[in-house]
N, C-alpha and C. Protein backbone atom coordinates (compact mmCIF):
# COMPACT_ATOMS: atom_id res chain seq x y z
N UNK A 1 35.44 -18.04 33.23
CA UNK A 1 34.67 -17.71 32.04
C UNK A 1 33.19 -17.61 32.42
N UNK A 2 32.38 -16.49 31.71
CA UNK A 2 30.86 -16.75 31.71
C UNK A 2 30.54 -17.63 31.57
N UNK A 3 29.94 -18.66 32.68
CA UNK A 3 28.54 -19.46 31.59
C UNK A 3 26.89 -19.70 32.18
N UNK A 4 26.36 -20.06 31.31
CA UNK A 4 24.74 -19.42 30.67
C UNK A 4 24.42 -21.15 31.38
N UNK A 5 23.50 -21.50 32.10
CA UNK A 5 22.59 -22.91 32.10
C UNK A 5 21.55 -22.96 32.23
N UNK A 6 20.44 -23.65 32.07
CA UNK A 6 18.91 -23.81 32.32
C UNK A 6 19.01 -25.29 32.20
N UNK A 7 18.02 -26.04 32.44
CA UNK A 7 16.97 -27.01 32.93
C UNK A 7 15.93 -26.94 32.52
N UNK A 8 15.11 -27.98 32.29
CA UNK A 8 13.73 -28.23 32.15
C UNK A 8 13.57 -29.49 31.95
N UNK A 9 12.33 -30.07 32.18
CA UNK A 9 11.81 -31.47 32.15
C UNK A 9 10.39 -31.50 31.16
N UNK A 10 11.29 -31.84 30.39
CA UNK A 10 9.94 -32.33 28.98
C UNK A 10 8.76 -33.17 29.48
N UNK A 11 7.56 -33.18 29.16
CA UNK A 11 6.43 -34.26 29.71
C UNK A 11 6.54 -35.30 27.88
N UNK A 12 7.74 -35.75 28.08
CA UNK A 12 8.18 -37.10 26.50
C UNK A 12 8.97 -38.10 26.85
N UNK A 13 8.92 -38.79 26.57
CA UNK A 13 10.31 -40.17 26.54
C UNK A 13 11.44 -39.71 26.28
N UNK A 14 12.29 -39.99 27.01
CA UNK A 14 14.05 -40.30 26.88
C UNK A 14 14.38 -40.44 25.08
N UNK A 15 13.64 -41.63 25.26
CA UNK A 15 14.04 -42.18 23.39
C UNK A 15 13.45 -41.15 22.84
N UNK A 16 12.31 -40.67 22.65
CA UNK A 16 11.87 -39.62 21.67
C UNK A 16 12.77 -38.00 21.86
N UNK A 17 13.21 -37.73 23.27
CA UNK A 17 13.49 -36.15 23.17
C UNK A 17 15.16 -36.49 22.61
N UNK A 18 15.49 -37.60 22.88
CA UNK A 18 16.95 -38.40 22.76
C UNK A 18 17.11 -38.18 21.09
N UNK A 19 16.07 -38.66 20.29
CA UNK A 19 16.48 -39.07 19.03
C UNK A 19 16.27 -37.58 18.40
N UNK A 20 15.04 -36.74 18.66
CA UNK A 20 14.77 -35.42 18.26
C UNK A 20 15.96 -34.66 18.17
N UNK A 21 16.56 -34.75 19.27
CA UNK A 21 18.27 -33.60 19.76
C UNK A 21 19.44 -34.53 18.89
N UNK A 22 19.64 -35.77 18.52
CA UNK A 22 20.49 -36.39 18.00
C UNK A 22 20.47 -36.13 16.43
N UNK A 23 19.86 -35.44 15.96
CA UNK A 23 18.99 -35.28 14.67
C UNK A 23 19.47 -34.25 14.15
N UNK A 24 20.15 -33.91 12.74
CA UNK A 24 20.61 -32.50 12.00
C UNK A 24 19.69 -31.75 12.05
N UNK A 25 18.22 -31.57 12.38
CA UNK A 25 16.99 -30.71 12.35
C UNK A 25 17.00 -29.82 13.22
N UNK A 26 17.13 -30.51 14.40
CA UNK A 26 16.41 -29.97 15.51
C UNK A 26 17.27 -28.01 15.88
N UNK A 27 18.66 -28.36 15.72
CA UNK A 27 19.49 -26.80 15.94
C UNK A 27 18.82 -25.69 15.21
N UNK A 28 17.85 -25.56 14.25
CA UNK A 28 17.66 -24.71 13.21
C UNK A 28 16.26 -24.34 13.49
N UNK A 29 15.20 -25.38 13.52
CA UNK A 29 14.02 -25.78 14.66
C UNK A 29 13.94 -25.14 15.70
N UNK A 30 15.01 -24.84 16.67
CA UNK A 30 14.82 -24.73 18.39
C UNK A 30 15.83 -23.48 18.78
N UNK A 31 16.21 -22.60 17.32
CA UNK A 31 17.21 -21.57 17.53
C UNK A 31 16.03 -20.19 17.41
N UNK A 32 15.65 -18.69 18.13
CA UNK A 32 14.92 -18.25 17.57
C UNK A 32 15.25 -17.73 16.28
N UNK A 33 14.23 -16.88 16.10
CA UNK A 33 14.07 -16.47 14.60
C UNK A 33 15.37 -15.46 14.96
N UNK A 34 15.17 -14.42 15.96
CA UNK A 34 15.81 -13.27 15.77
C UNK A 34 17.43 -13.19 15.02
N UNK A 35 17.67 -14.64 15.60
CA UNK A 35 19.34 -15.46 15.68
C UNK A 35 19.80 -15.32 13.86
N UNK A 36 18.49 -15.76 13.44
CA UNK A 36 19.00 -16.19 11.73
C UNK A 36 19.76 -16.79 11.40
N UNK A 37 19.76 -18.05 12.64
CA UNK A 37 20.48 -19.10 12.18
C UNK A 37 20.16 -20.13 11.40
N UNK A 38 21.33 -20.61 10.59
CA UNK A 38 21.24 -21.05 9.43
C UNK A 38 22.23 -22.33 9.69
N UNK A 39 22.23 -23.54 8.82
CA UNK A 39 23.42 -24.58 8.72
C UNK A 39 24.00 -24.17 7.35
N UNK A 40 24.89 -24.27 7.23
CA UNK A 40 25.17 -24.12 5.79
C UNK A 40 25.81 -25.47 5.11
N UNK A 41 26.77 -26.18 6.49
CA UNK A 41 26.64 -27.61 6.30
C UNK A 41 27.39 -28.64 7.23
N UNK A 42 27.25 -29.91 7.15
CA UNK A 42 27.69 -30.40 8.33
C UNK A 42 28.52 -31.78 8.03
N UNK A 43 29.48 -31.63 8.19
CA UNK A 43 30.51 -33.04 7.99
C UNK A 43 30.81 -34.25 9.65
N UNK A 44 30.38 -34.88 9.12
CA UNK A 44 30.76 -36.27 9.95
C UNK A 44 32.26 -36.24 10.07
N UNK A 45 32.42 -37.06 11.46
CA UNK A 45 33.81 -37.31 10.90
C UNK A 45 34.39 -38.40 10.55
N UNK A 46 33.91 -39.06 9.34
CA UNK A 46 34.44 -39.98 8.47
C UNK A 46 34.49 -39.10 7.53
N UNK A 47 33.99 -37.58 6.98
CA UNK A 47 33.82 -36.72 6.08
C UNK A 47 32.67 -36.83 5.37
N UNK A 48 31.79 -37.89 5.48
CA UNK A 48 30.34 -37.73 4.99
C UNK A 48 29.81 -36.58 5.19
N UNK A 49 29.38 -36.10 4.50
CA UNK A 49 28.39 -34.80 4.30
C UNK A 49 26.77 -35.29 4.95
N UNK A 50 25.92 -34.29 6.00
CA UNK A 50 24.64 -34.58 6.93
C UNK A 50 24.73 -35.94 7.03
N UNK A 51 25.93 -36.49 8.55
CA UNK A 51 25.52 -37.96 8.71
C UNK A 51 24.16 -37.74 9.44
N UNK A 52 23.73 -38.56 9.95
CA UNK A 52 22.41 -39.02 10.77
C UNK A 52 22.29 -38.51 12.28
N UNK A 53 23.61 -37.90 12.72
CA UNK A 53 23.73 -38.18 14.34
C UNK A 53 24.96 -37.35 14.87
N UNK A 54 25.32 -36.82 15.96
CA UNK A 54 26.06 -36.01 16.22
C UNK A 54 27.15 -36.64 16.78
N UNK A 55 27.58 -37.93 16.09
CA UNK A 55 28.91 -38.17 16.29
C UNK A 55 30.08 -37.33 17.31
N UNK A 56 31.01 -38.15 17.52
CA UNK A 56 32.83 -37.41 18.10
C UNK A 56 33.32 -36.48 16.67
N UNK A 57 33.82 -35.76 16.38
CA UNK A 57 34.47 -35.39 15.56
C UNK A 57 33.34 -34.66 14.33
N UNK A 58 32.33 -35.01 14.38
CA UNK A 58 31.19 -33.88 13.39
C UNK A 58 31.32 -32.59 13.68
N UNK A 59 31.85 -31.79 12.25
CA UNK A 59 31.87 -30.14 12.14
C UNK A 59 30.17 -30.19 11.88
N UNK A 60 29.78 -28.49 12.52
CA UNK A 60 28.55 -28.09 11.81
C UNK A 60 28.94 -26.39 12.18
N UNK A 61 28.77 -26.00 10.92
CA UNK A 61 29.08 -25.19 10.27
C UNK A 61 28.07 -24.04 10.11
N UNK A 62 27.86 -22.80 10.67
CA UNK A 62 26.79 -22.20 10.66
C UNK A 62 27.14 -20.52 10.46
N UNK A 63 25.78 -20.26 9.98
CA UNK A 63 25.77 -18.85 9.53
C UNK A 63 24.93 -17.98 10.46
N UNK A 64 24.46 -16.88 11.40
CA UNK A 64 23.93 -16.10 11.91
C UNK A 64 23.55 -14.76 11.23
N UNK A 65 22.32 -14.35 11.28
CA UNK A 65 21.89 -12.99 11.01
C UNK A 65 21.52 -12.50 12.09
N UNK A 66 21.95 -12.20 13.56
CA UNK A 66 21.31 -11.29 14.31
C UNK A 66 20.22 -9.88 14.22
N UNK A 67 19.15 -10.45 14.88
CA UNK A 67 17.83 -9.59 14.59
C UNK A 67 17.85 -8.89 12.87
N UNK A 68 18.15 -9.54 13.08
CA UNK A 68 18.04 -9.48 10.61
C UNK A 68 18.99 -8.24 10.54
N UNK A 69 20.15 -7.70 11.17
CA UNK A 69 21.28 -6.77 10.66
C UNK A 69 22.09 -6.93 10.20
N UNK A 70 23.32 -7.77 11.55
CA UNK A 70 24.56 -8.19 11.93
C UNK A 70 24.90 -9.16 11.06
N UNK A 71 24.99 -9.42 9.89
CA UNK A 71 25.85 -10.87 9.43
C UNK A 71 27.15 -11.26 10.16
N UNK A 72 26.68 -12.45 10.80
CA UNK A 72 28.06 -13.28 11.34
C UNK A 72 28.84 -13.66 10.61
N UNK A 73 30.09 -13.80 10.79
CA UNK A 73 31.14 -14.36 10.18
C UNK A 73 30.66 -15.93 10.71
N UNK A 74 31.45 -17.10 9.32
CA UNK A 74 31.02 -18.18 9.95
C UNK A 74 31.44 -18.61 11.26
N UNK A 75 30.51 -19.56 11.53
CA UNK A 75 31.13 -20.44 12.43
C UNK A 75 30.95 -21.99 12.55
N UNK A 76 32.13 -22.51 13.33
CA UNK A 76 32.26 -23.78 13.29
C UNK A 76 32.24 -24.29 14.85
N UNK A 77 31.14 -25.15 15.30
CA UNK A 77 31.55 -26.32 16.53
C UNK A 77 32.15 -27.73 15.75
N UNK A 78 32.44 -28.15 16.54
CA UNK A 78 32.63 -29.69 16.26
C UNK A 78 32.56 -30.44 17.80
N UNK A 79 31.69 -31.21 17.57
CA UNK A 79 31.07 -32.16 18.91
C UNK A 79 32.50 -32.92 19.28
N UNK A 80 33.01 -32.74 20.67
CA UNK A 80 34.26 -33.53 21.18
C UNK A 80 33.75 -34.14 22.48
N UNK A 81 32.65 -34.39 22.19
CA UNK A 81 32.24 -35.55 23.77
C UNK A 81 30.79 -36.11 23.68
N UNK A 82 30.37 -36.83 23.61
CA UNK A 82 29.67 -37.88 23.10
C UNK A 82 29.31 -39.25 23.91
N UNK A 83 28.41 -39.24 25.45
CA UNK A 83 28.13 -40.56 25.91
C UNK A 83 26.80 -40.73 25.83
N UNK A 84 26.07 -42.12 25.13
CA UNK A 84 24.64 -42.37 25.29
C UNK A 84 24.63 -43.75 26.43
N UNK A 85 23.66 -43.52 27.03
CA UNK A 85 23.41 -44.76 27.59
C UNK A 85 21.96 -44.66 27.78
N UNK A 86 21.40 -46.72 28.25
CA UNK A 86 20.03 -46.45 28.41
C UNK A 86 18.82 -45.60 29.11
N UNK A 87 19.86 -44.55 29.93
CA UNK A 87 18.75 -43.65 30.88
C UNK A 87 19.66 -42.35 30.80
N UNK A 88 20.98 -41.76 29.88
CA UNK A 88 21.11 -40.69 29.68
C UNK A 88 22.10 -40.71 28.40
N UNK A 89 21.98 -38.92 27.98
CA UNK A 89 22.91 -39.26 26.99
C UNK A 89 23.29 -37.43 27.12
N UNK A 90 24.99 -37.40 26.60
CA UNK A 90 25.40 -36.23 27.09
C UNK A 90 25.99 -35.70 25.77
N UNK A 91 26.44 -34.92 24.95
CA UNK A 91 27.04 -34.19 24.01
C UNK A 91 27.54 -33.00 24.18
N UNK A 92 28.89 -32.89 24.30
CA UNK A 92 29.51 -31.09 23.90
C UNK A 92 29.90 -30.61 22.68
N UNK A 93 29.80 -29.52 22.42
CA UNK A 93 30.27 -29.18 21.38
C UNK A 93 31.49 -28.32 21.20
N UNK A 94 32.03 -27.50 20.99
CA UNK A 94 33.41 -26.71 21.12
C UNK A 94 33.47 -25.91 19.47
N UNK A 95 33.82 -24.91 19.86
CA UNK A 95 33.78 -23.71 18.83
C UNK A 95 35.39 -24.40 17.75
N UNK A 96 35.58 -24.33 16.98
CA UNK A 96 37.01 -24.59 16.70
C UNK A 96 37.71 -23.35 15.78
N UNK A 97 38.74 -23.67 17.09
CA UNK A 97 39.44 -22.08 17.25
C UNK A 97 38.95 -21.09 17.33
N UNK A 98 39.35 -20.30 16.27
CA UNK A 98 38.87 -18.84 16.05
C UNK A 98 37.95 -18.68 14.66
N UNK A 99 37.35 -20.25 14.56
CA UNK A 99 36.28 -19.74 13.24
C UNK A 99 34.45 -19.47 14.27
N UNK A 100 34.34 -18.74 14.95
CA UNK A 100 33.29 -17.86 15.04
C UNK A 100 33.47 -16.74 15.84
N UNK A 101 32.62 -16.54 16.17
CA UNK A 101 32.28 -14.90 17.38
C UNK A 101 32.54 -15.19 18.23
N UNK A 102 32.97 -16.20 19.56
CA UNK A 102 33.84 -16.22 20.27
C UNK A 102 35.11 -16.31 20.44
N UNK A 103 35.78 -15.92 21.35
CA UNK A 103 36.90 -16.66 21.82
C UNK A 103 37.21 -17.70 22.44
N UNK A 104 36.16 -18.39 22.80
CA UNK A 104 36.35 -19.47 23.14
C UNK A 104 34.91 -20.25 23.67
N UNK A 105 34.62 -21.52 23.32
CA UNK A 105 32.77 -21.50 23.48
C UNK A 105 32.71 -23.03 23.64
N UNK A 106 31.98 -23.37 24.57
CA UNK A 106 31.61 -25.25 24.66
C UNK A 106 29.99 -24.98 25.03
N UNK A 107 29.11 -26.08 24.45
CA UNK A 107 27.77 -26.23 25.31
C UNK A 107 27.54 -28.19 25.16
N UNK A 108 27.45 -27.79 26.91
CA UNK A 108 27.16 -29.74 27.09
C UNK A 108 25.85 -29.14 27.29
N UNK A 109 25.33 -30.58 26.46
CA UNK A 109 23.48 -31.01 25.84
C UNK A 109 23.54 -32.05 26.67
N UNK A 110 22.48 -32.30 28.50
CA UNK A 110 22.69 -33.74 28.96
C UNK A 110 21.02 -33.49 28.90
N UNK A 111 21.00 -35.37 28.76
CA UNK A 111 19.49 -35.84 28.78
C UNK A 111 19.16 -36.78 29.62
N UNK A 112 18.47 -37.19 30.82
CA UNK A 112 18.16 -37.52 31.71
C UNK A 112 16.85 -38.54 31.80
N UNK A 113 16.51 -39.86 31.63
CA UNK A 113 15.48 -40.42 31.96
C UNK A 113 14.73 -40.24 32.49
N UNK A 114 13.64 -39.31 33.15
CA UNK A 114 12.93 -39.65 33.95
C UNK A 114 11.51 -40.35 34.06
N UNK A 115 11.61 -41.83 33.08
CA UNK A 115 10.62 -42.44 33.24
C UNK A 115 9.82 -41.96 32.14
N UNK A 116 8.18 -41.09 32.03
CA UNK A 116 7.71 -40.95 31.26
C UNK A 116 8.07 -39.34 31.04
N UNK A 117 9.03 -39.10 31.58
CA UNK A 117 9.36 -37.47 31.00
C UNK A 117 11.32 -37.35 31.02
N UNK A 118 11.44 -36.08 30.88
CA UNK A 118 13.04 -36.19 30.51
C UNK A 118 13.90 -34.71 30.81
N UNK A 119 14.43 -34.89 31.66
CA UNK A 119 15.11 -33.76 31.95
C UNK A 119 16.04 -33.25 30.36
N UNK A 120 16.20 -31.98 30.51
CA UNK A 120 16.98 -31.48 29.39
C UNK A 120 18.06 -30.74 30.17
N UNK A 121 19.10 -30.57 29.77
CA UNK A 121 20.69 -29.48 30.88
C UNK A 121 21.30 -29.03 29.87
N UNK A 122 21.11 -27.63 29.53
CA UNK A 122 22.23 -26.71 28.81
C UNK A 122 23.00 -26.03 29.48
N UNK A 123 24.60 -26.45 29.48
CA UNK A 123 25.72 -25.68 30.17
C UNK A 123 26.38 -25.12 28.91
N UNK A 124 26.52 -23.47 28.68
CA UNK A 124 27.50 -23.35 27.95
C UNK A 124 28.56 -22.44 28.74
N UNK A 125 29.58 -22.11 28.35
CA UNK A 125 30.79 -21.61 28.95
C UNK A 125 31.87 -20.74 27.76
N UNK A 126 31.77 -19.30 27.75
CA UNK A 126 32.22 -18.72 26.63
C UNK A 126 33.35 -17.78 27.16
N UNK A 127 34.02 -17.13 26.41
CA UNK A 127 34.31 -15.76 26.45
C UNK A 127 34.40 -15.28 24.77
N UNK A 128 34.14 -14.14 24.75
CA UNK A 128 34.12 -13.15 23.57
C UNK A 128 35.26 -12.38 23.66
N UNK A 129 35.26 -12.04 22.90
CA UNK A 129 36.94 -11.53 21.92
C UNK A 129 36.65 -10.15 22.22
N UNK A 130 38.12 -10.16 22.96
CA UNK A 130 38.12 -8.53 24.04
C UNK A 130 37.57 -7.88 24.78
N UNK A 131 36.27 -9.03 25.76
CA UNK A 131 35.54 -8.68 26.82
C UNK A 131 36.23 -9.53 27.98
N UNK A 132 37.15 -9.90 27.69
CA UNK A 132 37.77 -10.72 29.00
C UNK A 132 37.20 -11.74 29.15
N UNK A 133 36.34 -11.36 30.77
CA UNK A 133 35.82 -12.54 31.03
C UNK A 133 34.13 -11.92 31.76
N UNK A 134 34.22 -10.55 31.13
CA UNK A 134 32.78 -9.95 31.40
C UNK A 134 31.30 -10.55 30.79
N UNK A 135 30.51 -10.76 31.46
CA UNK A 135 29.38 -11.71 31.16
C UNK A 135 28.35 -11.08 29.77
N UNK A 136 29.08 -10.32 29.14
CA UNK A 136 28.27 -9.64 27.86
C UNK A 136 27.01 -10.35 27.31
N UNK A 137 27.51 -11.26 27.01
CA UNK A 137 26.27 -12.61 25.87
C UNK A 137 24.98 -13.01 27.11
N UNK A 138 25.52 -13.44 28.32
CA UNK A 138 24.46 -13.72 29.21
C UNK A 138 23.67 -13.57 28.97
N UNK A 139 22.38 -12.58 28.93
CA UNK A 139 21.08 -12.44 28.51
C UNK A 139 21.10 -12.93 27.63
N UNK A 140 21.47 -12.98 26.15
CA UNK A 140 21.31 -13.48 24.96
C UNK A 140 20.98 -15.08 24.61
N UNK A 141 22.41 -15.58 25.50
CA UNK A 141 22.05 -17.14 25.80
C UNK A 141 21.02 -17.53 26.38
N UNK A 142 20.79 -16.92 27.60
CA UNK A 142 19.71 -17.33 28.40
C UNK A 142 18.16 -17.48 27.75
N UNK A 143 18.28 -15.98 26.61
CA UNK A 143 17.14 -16.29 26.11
C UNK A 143 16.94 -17.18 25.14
N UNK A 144 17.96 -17.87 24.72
CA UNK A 144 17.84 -18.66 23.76
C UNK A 144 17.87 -20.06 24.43
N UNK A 145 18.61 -20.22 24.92
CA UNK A 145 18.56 -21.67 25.94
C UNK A 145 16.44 -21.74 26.77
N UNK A 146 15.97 -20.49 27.06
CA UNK A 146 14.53 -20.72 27.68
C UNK A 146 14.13 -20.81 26.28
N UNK A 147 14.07 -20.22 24.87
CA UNK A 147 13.12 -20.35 23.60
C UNK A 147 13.37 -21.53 23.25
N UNK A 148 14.66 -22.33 23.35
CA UNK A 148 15.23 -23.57 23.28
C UNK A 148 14.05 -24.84 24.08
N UNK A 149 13.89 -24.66 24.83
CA UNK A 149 13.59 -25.80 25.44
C UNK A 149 11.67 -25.47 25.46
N UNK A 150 11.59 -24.07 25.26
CA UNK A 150 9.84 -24.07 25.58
C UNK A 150 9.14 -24.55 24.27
N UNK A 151 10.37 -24.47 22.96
CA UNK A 151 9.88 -24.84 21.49
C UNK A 151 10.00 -26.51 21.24
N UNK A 152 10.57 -27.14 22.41
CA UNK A 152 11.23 -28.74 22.59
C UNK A 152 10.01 -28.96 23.10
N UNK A 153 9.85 -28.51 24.08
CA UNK A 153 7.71 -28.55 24.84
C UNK A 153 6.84 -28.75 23.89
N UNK A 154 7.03 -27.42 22.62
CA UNK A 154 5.59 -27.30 22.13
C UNK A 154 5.92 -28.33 20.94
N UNK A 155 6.85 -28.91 20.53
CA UNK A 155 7.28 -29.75 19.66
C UNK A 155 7.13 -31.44 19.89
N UNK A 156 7.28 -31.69 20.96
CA UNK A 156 7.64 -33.18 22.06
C UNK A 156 5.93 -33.43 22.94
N UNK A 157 5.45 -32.45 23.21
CA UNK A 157 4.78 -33.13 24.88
C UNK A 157 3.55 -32.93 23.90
C-alpha cells in the first residue's frame, strides 16, 4: 500500500504538544483550509458524545469539502491503538470499513520527548478505491502532513 510520512521536532514540551494532539480541537485547527474539513461529531467509546481524549474505540466522524467543490461522502476513523507513557505517546486511527474515500486508511500520530522540544511522526498507509495500490493521494497527504506540523510550530513554539 502507499504510505505518506514526515517528521518534525517542535521547539515545546512533550506535555504541552502531548495534551494539544490529545484534544478534540486540534484535527480541525491543523487540517488546511483547502480540505474543508469539518467534525460533525465524535463518540467515545463508552458512547459519550466529545469525550476529552482520543481514547481505544472513539469514532470521529468527519465531513470534507475539497478546495470548496468536491463534497465528501462521510467519513469515519475510530482510534484502535493508543500507548502514553512518560517520554512518548503513540495513537492510530483506522478508517472503518467503507464509511469514507478510501479503501482502506490508518495514520499512527507518535510523540517523542526530547527534553525541551518534541519530535512529532505521521505514518499513514492507504489505498483508494480502484487505484490498486498506485500512489494517487501522495502529494495531497504530504501536503497536509508538512501544513500539519508547520501550523503545530506556529501554534506551540
Amino acid at each position: 500500500m502507499p504510505t505518506c510520512q514526515r517528521t518534525a521536532v517542535i521547539d515545546a514540551g512533550f506535555e504541552t504538544v502531548w495534551a494539544f494532539y490529545d484534544s478534540l480541537d486540534e484535527l480541525e485547527l491543523l487540517t488546511p483550509d483547502w480540505v474543508g474539513l469539518r467534525l460533525t461529531h465524535v463518540t467515545g467509546p463508552d458512547g459519550e458524545s466529545a469525550p476529552d481524549s482520543y481514547e481505544v474505540g472513539t469514532e470521529i466522524h468527519i465531513r470534507t469539502r475539497l478546495l470548496d467543490l468536491l463534497t465528501g461522502e462521510p467519513w469515519v476513523v475510530e482510534i484502535v491503538d493508543r500507548e502514553v507513557t512518560d517520554d512518548e505517546a503513540v495513537f492510530v486511527d483506522d478508517q472503518v470499513g467503507d464509511r469514507g474515500p478510501f479503501a482502506e486508511w490508518r495514520h499512527l500520530h507518535r510523540f517523542v520527548d526530547l527534553g525541551e522540544k518534541t519530535m512529532i511522526h505521521d505514518h499513514v498507509t492507504y489505498r483508494v478505491p480502484g487505484a490498486g495500490s498506485l500512489p494517487v493521494s501522495t502529494p495531497l497527504l504530504a501536503a497536509m502532513l508538512w501544513y500539519r506540523h508547520r501550523k503545530t510550530r506556529s501554534l506551540l513554539e
